[in-house]
C-alpha atoms as a PDB file:
ATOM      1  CA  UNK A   1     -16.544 -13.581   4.010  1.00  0.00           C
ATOM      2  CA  UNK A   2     -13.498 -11.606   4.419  1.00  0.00           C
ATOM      3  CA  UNK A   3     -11.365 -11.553   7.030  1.00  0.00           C
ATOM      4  CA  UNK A   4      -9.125  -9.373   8.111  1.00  0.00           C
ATOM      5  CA  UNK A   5      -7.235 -10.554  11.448  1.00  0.00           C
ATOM      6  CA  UNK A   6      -7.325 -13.402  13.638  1.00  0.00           C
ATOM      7  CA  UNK A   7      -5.521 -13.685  16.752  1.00  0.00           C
ATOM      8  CA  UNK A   8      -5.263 -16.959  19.529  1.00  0.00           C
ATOM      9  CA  UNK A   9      -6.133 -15.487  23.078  1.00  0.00           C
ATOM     10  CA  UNK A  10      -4.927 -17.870  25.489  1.00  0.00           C
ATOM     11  CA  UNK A  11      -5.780 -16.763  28.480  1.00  0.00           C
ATOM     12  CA  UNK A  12      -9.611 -16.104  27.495  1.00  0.00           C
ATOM     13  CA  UNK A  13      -9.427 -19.915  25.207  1.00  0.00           C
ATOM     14  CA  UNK A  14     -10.762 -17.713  22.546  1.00  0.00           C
ATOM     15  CA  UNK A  15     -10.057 -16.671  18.693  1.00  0.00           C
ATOM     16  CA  UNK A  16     -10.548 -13.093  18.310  1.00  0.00           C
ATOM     17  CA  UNK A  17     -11.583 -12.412  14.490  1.00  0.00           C
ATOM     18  CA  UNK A  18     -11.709  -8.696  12.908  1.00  0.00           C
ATOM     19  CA  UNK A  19     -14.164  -9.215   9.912  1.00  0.00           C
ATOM     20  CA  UNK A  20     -16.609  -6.956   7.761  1.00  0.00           C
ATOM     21  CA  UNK A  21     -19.849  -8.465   9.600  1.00  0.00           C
ATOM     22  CA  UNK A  22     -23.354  -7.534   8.908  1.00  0.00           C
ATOM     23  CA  UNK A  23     -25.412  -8.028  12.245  1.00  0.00           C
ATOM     24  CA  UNK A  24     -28.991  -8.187  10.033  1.00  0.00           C
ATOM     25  CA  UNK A  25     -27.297 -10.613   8.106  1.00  0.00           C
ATOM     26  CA  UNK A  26     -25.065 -12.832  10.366  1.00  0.00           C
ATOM     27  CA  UNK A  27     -25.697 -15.967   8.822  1.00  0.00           C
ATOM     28  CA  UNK A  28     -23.835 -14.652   5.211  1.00  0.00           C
ATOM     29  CA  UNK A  29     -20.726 -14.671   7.520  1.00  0.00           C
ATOM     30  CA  UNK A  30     -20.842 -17.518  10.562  1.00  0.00           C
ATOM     31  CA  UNK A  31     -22.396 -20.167   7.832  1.00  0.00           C
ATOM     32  CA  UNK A  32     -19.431 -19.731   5.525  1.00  0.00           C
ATOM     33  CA  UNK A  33     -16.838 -19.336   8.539  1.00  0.00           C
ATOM     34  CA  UNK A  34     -18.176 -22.897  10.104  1.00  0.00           C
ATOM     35  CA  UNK A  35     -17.889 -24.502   6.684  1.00  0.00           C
ATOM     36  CA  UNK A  36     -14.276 -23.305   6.195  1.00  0.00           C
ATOM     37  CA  UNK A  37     -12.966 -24.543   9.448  1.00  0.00           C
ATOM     38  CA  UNK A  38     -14.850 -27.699   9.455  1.00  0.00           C
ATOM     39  CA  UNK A  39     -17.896 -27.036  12.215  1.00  0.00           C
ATOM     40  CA  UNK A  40     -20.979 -28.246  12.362  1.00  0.00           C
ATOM     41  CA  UNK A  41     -23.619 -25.762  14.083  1.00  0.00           C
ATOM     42  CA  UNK A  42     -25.798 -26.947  16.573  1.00  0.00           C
ATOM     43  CA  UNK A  43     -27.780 -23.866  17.943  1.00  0.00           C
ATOM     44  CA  UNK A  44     -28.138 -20.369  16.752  1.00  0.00           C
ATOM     45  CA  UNK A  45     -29.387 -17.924  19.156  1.00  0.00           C
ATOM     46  CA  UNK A  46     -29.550 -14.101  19.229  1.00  0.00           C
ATOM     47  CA  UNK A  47     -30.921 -10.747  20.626  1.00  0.00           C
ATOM     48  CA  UNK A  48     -30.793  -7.214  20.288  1.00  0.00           C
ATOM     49  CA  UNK A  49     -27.305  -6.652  19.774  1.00  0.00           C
ATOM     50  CA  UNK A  50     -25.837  -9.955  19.617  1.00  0.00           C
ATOM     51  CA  UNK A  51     -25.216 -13.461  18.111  1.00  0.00           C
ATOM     52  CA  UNK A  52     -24.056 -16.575  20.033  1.00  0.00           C
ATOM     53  CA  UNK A  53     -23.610 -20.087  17.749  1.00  0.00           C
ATOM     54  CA  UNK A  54     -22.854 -23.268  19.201  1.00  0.00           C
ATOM     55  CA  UNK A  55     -20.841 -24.986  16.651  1.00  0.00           C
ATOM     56  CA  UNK A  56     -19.180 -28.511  17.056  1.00  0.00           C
ATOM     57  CA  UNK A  57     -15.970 -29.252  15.977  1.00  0.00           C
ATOM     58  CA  UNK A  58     -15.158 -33.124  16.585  1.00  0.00           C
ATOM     59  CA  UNK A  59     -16.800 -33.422  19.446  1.00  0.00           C
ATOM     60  CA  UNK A  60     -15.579 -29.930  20.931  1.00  0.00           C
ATOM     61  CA  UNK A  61     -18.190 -27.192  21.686  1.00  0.00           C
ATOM     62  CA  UNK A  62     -17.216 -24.339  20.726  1.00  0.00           C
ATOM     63  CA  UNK A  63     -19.522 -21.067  20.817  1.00  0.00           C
ATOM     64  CA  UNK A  64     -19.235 -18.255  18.094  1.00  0.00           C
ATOM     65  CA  UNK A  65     -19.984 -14.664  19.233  1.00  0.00           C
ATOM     66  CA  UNK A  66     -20.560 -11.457  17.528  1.00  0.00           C
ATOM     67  CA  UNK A  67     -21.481  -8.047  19.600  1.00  0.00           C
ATOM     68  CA  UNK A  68     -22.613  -5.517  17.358  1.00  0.00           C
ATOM     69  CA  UNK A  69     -22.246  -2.422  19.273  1.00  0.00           C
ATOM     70  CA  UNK A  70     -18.624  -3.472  19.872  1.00  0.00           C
ATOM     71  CA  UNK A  71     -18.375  -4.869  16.453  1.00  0.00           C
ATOM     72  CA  UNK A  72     -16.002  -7.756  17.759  1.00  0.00           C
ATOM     73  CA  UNK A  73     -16.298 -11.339  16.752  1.00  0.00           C
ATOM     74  CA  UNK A  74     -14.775 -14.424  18.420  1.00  0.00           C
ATOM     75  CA  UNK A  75     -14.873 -17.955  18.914  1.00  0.00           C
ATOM     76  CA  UNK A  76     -14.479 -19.785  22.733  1.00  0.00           C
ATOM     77  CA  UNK A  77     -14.541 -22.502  24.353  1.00  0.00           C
ATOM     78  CA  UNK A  78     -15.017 -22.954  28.279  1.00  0.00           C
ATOM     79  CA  UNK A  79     -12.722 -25.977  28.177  1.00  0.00           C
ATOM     80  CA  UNK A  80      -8.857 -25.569  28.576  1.00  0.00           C
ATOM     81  CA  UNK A  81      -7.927 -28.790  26.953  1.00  0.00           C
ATOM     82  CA  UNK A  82      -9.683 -27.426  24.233  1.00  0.00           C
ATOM     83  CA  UNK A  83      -6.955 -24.965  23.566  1.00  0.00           C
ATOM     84  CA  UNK A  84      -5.553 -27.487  20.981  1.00  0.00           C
ATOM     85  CA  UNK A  85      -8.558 -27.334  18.958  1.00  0.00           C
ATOM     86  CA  UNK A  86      -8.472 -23.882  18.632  1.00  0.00           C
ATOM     87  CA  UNK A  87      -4.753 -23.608  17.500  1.00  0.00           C
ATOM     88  CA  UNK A  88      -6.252 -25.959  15.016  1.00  0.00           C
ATOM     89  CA  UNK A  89      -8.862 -23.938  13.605  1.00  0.00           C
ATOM     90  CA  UNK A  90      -6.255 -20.692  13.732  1.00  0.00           C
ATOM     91  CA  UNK A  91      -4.014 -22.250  10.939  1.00  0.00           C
ATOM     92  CA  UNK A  92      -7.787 -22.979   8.882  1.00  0.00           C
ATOM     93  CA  UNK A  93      -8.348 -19.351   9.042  1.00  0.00           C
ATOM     94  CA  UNK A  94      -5.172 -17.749   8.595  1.00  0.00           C
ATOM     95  CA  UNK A  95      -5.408 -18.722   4.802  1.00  0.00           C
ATOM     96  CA  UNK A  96      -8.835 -16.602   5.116  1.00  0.00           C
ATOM     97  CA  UNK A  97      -7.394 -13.340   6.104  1.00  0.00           C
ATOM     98  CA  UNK A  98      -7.094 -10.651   3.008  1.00  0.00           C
ATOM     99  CA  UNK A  99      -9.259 -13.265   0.717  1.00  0.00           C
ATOM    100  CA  UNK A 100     -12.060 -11.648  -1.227  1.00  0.00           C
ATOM    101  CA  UNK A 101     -15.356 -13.008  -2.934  1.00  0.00           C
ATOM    102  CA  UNK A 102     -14.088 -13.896  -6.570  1.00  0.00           C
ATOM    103  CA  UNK A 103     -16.176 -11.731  -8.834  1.00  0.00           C
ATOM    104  CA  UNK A 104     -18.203 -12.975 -11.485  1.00  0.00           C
ATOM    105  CA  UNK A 105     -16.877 -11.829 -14.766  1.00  0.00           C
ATOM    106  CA  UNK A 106     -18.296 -12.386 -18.259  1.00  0.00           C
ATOM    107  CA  UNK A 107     -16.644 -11.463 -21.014  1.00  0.00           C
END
């Protein structure tokens, strides 16, 4: 998973996230992003051209999004007071941003 922006939207209560995503192969990204800011997912649901996660985050739903023909990711929430939690999960992904796989090297 690399990352390579993320940015708090206030106004929408959303995390916008610029990422190298794979749409055939979603899961490689949004299982490894839930792990590293501490989500559990609850539903996975998708169609033609998008993904939509429900992931749970101490008791706060939050819903991860990818739109492939837009190629932009983000996570929401439709509650306000919620806002917190996502400032939260910001300072869990910042470390994230510019971070690659570590290559496996024998010598």
């Amino acid at each position: 998973m690399i990352l390579r922006s993320v940015q708090l939207d206030k106004t929408s209560l959303s995390i916008l996230i610029s990422a190298e995503i794979d749409f055939e192969q979603f899961e490689n990204f949004a299982e490894p992003l839930a792990l590293a800011i501490d989500c559990d997912i609850r539903e996975r649901q998708w169609g033609a051209d998008r993904h939509q996660w429900l992931l749970n985050f101490e008791g706060s739903q939050l819903w991860l999004n990818y739109e492939f023909y837009g190629d932009i990711c983000w996570i929401s929430t439709e509650v306000e007071a919620d806002l917190e939690v996502l400032e939260y999960l910001i300072t869990l992904l910042q470390p994230l941003i510019g971070q690659h796989e570590p290559k496996d090297t024998h010598e």
